[in-house]
PDB file of N, CA and C in Angstrom:
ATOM      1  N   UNK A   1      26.127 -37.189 134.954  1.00  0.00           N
ATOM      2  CA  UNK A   1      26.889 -36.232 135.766  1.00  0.00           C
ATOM      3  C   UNK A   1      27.254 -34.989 134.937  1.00  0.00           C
ATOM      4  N   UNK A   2      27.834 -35.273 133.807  1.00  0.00           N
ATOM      5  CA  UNK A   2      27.977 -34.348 132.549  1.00  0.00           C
ATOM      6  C   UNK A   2      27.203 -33.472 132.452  1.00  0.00           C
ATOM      7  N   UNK A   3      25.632 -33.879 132.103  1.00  0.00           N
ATOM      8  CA  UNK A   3      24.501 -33.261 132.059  1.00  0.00           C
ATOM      9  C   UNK A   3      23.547 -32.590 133.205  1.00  0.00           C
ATOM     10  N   UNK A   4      24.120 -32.773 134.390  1.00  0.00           N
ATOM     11  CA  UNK A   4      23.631 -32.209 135.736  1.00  0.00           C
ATOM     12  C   UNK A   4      24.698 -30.565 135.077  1.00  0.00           C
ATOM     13  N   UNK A   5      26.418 -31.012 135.312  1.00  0.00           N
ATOM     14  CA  UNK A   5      27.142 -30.107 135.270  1.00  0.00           C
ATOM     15  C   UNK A   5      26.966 -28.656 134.154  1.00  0.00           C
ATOM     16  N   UNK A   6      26.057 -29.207 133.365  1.00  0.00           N
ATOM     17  CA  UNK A   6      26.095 -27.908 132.336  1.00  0.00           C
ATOM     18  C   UNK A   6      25.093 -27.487 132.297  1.00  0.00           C
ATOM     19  N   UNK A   7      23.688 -28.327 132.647  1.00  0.00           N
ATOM     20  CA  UNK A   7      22.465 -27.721 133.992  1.00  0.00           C
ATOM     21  C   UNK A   7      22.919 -26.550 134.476  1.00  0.00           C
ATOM     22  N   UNK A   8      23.381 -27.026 135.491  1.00  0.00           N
ATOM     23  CA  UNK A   8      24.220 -25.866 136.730  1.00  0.00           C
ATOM     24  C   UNK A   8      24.597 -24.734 135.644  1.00  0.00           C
ATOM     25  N   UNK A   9      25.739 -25.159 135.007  1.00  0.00           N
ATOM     26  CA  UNK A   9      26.475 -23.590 134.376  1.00  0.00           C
ATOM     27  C   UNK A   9      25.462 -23.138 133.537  1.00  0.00           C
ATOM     28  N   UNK A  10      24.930 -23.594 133.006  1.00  0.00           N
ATOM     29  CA  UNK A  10      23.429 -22.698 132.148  1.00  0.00           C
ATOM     30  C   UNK A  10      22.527 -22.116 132.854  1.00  0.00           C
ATOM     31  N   UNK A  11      22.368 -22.456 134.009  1.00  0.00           N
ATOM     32  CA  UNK A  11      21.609 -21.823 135.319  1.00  0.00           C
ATOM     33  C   UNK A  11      22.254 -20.425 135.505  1.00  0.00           C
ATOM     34  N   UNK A  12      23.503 -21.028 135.993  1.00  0.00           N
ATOM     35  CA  UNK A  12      24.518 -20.148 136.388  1.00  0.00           C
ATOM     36  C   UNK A  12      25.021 -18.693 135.394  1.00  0.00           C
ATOM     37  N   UNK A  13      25.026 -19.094 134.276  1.00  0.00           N
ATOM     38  CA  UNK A  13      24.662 -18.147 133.037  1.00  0.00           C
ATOM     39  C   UNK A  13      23.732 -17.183 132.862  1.00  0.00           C
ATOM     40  N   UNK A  14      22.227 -17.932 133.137  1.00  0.00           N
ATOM     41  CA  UNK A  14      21.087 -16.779 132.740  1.00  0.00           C
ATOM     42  C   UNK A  14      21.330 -16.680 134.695  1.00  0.00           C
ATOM     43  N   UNK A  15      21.218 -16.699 135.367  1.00  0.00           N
ATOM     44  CA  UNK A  15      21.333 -16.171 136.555  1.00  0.00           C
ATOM     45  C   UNK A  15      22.004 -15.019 136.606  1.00  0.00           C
ATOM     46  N   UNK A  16      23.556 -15.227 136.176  1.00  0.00           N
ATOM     47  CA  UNK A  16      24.312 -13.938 135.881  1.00  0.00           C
ATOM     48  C   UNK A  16      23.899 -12.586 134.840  1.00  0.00           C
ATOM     49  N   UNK A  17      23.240 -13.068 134.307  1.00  0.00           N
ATOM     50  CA  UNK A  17      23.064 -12.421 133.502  1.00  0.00           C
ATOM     51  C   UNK A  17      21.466 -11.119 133.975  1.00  0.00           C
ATOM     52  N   UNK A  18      20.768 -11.973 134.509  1.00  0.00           N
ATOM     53  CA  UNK A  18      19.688 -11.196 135.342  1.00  0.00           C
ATOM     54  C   UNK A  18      20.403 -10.244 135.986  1.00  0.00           C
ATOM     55  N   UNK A  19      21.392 -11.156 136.995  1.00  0.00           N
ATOM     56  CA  UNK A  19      21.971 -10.039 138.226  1.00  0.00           C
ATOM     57  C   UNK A  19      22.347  -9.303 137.478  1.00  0.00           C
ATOM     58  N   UNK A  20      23.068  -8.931 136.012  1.00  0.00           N
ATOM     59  CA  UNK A  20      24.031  -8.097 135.814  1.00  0.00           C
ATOM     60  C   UNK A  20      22.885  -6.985 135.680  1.00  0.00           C
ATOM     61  N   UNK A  21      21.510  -7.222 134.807  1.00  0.00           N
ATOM     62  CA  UNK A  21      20.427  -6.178 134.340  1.00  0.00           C
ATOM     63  C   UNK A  21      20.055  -5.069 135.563  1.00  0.00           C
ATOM     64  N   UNK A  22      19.810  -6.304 136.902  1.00  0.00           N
ATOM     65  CA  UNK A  22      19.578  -5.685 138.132  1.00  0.00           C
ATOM     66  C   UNK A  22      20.113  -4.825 138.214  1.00  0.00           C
ATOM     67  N   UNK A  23      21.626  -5.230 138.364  1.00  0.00           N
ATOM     68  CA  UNK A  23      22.797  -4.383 138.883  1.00  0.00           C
ATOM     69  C   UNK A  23      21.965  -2.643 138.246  1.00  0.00           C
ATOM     70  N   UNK A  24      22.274  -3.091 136.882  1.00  0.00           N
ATOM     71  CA  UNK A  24      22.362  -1.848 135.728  1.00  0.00           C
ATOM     72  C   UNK A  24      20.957  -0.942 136.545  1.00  0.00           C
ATOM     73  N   UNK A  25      19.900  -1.539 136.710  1.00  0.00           N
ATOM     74  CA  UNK A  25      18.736  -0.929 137.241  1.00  0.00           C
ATOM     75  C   UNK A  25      18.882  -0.340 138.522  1.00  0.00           C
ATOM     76  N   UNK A  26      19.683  -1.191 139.396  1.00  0.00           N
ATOM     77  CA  UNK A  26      19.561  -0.596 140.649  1.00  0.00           C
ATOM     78  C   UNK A  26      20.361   0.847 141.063  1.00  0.00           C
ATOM     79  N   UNK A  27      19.921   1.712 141.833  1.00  0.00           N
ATOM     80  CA  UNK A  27      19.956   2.666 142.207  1.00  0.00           C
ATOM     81  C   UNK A  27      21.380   2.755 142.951  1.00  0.00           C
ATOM     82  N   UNK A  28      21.692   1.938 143.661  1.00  0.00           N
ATOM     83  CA  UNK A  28      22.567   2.165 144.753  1.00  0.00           C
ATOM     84  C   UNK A  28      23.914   1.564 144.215  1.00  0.00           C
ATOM     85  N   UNK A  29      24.924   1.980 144.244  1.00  0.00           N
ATOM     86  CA  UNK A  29      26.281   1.796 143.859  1.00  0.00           C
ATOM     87  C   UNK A  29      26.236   2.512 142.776  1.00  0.00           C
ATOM     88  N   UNK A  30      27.597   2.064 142.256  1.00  0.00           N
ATOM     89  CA  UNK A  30      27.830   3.029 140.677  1.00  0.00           C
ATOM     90  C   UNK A  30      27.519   1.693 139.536  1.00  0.00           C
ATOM     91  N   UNK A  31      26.626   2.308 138.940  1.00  0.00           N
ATOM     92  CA  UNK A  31      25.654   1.226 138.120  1.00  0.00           C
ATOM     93  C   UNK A  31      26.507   0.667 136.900  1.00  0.00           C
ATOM     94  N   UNK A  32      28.329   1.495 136.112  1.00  0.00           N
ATOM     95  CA  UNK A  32      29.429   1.144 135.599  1.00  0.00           C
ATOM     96  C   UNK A  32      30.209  -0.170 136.126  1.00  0.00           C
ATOM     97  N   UNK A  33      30.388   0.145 137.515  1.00  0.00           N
ATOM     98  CA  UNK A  33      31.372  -0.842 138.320  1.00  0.00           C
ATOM     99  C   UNK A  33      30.308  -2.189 138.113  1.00  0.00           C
ATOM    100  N   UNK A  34      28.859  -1.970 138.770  1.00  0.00           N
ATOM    101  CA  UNK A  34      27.997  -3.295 138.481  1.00  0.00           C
ATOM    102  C   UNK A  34      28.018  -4.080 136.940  1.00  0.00           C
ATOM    103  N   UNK A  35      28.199  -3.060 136.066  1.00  0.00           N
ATOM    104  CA  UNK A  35      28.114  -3.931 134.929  1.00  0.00           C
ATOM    105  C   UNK A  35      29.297  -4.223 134.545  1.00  0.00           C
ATOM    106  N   UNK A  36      30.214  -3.993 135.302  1.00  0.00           N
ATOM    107  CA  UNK A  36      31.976  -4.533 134.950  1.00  0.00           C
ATOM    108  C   UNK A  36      31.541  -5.879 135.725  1.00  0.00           C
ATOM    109  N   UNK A  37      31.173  -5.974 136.716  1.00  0.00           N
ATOM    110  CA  UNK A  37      31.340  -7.030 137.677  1.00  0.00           C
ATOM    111  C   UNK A  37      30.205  -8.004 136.589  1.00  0.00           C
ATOM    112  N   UNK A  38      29.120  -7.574 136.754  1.00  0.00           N
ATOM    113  CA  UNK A  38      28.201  -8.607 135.959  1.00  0.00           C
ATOM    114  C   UNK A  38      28.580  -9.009 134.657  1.00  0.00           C
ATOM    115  N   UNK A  39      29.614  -8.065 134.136  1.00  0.00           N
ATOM    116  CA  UNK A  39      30.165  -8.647 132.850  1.00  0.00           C
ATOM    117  C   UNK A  39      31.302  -9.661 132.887  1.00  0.00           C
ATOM    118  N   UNK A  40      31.839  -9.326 133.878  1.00  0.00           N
ATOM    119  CA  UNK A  40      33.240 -10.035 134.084  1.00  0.00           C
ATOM    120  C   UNK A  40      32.317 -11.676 134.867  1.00  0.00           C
ATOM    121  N   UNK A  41      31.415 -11.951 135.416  1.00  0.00           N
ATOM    122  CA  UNK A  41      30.673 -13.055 135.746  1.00  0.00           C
ATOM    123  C   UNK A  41      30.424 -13.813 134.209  1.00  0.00           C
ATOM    124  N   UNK A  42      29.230 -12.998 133.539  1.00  0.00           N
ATOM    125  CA  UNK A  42      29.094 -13.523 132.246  1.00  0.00           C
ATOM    126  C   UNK A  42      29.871 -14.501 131.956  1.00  0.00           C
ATOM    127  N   UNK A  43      31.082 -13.834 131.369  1.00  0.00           N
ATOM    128  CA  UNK A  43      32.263 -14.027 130.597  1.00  0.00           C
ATOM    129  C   UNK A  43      32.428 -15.348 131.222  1.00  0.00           C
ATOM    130  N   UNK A  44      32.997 -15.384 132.250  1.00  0.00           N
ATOM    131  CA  UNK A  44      33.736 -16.102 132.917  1.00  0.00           C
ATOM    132  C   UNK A  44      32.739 -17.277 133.039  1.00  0.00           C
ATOM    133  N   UNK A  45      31.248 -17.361 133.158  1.00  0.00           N
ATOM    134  CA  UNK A  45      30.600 -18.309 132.667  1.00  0.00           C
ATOM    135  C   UNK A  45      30.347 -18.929 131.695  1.00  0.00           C
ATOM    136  N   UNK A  46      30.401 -18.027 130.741  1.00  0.00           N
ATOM    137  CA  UNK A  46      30.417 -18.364 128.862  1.00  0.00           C
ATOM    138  C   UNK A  46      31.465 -18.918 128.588  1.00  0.00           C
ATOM    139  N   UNK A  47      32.927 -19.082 129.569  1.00  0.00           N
ATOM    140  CA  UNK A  47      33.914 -19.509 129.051  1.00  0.00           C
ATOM    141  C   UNK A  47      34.048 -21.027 129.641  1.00  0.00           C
ATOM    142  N   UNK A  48      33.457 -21.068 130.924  1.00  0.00           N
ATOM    143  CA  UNK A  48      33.881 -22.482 131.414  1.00  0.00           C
ATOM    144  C   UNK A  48      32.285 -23.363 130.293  1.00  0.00           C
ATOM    145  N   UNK A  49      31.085 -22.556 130.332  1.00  0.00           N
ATOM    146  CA  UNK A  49      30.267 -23.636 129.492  1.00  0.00           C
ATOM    147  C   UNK A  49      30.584 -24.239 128.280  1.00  0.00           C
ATOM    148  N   UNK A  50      31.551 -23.092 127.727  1.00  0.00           N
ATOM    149  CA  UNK A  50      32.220 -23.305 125.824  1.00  0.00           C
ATOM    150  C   UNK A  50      33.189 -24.339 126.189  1.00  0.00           C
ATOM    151  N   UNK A  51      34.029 -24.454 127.404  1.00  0.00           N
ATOM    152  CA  UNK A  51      34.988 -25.346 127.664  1.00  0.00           C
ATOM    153  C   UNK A  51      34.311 -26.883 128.216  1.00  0.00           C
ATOM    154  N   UNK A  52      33.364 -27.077 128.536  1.00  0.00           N
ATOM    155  CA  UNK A  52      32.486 -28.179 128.778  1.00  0.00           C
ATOM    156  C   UNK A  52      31.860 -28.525 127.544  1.00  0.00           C
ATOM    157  N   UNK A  53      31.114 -27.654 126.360  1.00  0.00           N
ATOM    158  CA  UNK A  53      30.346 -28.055 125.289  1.00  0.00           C
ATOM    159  C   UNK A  53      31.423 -28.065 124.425  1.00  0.00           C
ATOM    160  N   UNK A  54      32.522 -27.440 124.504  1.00  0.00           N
ATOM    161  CA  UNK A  54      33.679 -27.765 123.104  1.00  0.00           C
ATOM    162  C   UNK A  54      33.405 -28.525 122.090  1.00  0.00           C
ATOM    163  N   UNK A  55      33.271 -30.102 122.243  1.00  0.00           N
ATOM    164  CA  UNK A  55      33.434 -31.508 121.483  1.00  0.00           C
ATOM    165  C   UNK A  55      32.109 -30.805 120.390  1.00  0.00           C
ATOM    166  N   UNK A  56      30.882 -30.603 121.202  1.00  0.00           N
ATOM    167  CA  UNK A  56      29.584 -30.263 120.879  1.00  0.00           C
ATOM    168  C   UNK A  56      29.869 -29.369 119.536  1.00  0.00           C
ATOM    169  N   UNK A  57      30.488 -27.938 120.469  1.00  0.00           N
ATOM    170  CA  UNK A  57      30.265 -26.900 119.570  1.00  0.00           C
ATOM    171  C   UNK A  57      31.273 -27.022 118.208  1.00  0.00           C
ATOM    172  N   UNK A  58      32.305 -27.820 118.407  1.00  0.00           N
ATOM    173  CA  UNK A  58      33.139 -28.298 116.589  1.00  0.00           C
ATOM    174  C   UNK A  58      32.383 -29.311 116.117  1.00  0.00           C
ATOM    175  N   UNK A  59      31.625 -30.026 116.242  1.00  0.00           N
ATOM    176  CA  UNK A  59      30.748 -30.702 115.407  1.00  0.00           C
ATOM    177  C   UNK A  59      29.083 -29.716 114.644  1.00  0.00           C
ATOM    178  N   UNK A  60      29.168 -28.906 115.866  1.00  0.00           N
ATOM    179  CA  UNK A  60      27.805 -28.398 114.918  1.00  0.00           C
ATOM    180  C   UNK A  60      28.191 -27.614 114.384  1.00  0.00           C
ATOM    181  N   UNK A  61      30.253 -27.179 114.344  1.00  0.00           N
ATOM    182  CA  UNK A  61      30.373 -25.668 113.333  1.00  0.00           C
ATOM    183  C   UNK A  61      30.621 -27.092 111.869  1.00  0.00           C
ATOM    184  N   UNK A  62      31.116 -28.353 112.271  1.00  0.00           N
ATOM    185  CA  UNK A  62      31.953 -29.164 111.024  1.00  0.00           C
ATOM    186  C   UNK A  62      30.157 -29.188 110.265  1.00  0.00           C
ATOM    187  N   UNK A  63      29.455 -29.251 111.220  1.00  0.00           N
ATOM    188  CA  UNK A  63      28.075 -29.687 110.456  1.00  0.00           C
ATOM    189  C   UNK A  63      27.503 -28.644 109.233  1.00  0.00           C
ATOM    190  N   UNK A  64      27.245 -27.911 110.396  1.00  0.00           N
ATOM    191  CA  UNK A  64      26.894 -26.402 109.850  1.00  0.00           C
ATOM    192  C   UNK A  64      27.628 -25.380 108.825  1.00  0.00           C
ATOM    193  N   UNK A  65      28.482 -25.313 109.376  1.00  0.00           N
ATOM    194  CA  UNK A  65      29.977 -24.450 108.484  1.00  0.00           C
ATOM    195  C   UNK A  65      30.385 -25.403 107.210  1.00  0.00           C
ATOM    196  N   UNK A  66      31.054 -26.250 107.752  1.00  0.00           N
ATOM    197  CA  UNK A  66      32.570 -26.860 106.922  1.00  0.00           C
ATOM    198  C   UNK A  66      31.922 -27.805 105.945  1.00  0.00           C
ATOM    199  N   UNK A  67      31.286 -28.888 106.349  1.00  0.00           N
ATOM    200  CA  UNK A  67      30.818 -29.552 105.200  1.00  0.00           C
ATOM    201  C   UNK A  67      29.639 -29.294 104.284  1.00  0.00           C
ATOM    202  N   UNK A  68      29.434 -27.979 104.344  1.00  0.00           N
ATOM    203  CA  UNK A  68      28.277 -27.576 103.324  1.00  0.00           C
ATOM    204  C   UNK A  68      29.437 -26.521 102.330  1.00  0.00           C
ATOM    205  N   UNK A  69      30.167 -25.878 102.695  1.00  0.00           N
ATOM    206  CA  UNK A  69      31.701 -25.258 101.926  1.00  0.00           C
ATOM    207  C   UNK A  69      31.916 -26.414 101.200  1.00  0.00           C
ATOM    208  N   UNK A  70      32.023 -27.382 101.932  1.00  0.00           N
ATOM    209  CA  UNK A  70      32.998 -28.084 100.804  1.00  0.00           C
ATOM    210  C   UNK A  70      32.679 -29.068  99.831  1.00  0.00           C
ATOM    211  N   UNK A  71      31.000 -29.129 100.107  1.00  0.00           N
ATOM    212  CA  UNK A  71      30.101 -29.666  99.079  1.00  0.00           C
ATOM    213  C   UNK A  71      29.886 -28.759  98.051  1.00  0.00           C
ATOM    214  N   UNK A  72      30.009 -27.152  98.070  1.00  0.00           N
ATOM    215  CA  UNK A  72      30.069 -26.047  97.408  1.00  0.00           C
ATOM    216  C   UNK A  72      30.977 -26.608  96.108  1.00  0.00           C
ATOM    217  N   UNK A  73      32.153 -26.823  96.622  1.00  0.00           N
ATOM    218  CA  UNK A  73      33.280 -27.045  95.475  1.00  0.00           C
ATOM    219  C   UNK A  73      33.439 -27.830  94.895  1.00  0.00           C
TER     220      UNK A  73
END
């Protein structure tokens, strides 16, 4: 179920992220306001996926980051 759910928001991510390019390309409206809106989507997707992968993303910074520092010393 987990893994359906972050399916979806990664969908939902590069999806937004197309629309926002569109936006920027398309002719009709004010092509500023589109990329406020497509930015403010982004965001707001990047934030609920970081809040679903959390657990994920502090293990690959402890992996990556922290315990190679502190093998340093």
């Amino acid at each position: 179920m987990k893994n359906r759910m972050v399916n979806w928001m990664t969908k939902g991510y590069v999806v937004s992220i197309e629309r926002m390019q569109r936006f920027a390309r398309s002719e009709r409206g004010d092509a500023t306001q589109n990329w406020i809106v497509g930015g403010v989507i982004t965001v707001a997707c990047g934030l609920i996926l970081y809040a679903f992968l959390k657990p994920q993303i502090q293990s690959w910074v402890q992996e990556l980051v922290v315990d190679p520092l502190k093998s340093m010393k």
